[in-house]
Protein backbone atom coordinates (compact mmCIF):
# COMPACT_ATOMS: atom_id res chain seq x y z
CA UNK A 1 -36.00 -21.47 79.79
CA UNK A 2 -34.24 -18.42 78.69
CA UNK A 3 -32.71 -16.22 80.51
CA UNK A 4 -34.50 -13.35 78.94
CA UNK A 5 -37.76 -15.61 79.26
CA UNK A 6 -37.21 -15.62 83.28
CA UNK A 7 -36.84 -12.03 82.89
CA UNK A 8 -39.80 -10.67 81.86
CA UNK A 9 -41.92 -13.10 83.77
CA UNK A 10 -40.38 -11.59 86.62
CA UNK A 11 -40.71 -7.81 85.94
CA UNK A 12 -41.80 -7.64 82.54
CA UNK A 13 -45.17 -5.54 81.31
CA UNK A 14 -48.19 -7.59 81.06
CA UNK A 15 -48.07 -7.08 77.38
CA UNK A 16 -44.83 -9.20 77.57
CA UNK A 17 -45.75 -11.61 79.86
CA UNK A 18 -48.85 -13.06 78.28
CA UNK A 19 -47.23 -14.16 74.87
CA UNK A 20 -44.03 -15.52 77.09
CA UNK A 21 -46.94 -17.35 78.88
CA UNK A 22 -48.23 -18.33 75.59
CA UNK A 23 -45.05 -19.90 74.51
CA UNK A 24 -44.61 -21.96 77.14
CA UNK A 25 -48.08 -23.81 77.09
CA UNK A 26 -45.91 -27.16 76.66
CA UNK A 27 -42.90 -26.96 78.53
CA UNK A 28 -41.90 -29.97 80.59
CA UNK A 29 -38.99 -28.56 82.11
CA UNK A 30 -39.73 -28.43 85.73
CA UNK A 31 -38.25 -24.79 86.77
CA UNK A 32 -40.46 -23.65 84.09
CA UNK A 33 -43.62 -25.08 85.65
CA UNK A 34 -42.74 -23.59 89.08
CA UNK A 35 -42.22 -20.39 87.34
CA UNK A 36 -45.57 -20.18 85.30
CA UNK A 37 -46.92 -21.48 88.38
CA UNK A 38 -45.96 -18.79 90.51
CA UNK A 39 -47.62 -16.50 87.84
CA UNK A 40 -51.10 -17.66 89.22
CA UNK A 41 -50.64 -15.31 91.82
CA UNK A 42 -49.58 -12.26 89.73
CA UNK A 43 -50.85 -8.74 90.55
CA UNK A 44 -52.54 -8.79 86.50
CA UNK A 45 -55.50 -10.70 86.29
CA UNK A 46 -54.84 -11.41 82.69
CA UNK A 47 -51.77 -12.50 83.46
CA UNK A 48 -52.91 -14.84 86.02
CA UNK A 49 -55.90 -15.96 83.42
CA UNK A 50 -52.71 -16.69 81.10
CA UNK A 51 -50.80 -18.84 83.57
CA UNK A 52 -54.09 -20.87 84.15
CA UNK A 53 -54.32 -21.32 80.52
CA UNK A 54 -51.16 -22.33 79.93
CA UNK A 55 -50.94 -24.98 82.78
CA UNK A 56 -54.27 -26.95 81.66
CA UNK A 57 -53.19 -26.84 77.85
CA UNK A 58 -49.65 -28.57 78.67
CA UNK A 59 -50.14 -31.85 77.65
CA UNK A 60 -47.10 -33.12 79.58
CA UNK A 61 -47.44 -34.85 82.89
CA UNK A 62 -47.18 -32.01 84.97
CA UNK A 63 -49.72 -33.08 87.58
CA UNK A 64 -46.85 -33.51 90.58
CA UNK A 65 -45.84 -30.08 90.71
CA UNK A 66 -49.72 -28.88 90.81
CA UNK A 67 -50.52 -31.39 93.67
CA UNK A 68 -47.53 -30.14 95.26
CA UNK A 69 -48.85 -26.41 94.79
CA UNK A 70 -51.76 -27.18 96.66
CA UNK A 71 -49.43 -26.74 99.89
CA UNK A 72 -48.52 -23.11 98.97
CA UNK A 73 -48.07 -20.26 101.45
CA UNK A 74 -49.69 -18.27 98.64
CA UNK A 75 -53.62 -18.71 99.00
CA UNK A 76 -53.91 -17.73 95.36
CA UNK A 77 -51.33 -20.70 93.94
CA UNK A 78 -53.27 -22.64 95.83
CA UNK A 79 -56.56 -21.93 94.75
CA UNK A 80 -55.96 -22.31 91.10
CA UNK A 81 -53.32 -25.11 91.36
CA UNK A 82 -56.76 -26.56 92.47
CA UNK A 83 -59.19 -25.55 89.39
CA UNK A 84 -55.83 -26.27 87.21
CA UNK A 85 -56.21 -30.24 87.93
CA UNK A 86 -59.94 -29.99 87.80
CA UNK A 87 -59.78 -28.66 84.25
CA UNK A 88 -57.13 -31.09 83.63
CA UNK A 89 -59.42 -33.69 84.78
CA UNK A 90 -56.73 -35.21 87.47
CA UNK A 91 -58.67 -37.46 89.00
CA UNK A 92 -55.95 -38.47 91.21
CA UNK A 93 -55.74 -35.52 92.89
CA UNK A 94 -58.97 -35.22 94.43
CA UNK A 95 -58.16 -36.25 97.66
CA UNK A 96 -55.15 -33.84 97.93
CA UNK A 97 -57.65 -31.39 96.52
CA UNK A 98 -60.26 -32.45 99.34
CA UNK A 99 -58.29 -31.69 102.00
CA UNK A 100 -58.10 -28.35 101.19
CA UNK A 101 -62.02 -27.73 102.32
CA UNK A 102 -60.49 -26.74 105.78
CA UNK A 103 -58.23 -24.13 104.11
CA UNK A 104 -57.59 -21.26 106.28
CA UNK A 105 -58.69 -19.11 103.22
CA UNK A 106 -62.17 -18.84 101.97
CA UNK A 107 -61.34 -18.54 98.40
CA UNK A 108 -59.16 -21.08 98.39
CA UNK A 109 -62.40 -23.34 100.14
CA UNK A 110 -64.39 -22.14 97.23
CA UNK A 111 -62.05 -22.80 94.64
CA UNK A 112 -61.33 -26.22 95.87
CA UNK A 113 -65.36 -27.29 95.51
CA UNK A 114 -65.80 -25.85 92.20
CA UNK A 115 -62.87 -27.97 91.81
CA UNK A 116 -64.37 -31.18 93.43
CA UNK A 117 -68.02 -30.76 91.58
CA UNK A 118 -66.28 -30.15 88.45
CA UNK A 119 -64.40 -33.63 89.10
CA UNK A 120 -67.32 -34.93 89.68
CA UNK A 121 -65.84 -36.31 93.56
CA UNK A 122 -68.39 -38.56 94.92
CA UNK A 123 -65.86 -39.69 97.29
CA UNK A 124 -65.37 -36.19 98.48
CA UNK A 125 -68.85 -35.91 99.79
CA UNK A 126 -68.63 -35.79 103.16
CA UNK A 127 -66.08 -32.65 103.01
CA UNK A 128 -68.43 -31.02 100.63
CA UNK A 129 -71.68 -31.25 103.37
CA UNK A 130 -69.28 -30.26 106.08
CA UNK A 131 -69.07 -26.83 104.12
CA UNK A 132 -72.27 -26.24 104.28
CA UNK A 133 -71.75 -25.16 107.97
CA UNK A 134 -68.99 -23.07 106.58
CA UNK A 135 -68.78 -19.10 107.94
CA UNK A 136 -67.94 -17.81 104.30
CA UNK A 137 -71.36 -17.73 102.16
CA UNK A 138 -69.13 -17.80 98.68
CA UNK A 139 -68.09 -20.86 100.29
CA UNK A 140 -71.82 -22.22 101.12
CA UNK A 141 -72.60 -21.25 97.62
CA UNK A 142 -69.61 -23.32 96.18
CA UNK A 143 -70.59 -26.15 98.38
CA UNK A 144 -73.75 -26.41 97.54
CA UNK A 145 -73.11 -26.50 93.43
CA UNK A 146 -70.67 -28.99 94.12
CA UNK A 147 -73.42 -31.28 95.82
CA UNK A 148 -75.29 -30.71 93.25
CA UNK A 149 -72.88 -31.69 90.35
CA UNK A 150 -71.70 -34.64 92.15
CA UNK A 151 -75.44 -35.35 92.22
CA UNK A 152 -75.63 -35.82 96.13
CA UNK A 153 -78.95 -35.10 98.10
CA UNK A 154 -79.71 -32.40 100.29
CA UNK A 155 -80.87 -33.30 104.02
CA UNK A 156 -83.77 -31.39 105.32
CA UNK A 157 -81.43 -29.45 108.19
CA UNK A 158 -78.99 -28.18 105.22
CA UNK A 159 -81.63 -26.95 103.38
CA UNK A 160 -82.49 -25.56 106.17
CA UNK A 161 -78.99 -24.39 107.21
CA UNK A 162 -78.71 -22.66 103.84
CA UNK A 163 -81.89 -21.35 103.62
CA UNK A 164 -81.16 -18.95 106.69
CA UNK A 165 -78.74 -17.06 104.47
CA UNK A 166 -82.03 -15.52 102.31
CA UNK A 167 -79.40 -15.28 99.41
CA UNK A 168 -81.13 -15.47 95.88
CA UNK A 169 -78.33 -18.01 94.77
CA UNK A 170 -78.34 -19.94 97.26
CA UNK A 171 -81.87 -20.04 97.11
CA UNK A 172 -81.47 -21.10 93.10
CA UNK A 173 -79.38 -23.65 94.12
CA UNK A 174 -81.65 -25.23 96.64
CA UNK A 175 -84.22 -25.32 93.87
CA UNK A 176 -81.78 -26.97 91.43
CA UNK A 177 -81.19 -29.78 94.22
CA UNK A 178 -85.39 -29.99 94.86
CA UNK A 179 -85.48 -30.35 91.78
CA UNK A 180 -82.71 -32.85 91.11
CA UNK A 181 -83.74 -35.41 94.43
């Protein structure tokens, strides 16, 4: 990557970032990665929506320095290093993705099941109940869409559990899963 490149990722405008962003969509070179990668946590939103983009469209094998992503300090990298090898359909990530349900962070928690019922993780199941129980409603509400995607059934005391939050999604959800059982 250019000099000039590294630049303006790291204190250009917006308006230059995103088309630097753009023109790295299939870059293979591994400081580049890191570097787009550390754009997930921008201050821009766009520019974070560009980073994202940019890392599912690369068709190279870039799946290593996601998975190692999910161990940032940064909740954010973490979060959509997560929805990143979802979208890339990395099925070999899901159990590094999985144990990320215990984050410390309840976005990352919620990112990490949207991530899980997008995979479709059966095998991730158990972690997905367990957040169910979880203090964070966005989590609850991300738990129990990823149930449902993965097509698992909902016990009576989770239903239960949920219902207690009176939240209209959640209570959308639990008639998704009614009627899904």
């Amino acid at each position: 990557m250019s000099n000039e490149k590294i630049r303006v990722l790291e204190s250009g405008s917006k308006e230059e970032k995103i088309p630097t962003l753009e023109s790295l969509a299939n870059t293979n070179d591994g400081k580049t990665i890191h570097k787009i990668i550390s754009k997930l946590d921008d201050s821009d939103i766009e520019v974070r929506g560009e980073a994202f983009s940019s890392l599912v469209l690369n068709e190279n094998n870039i799946s290593d320095q996601l998975i190692e992503n999910l161990k940032s300090q940064n909740k954010n990298i973490r979060g959509f290093s997560a929805l990143v090898l979802a979208n890339r359909r990395n099925y070999d990530a899901i159990s590094e993705i999985a144990n990320l349900t215990k984050d410390q962070s309840g976005m990352v928690r919620a990112c990490v099941l949207g991530a899980l019922g997008y995979l479709k993780a059966k095998q991730a199941s158990k972690e997905i109940h367990d957040c169910f129980f979880d203090s964070n409603i966005e989590v609850k509400k991300s738990a129990l869409k990823a149930a449902i995607d993965i097509g698992d059934k909902i016990s009576g005391e989770e239903i239960i559990t949920l219902g207690k939050e009176k939240d209209p999604e959640i209570e959308k959800l639990l008639v998704q899963a009614k009627i899904n059982s």
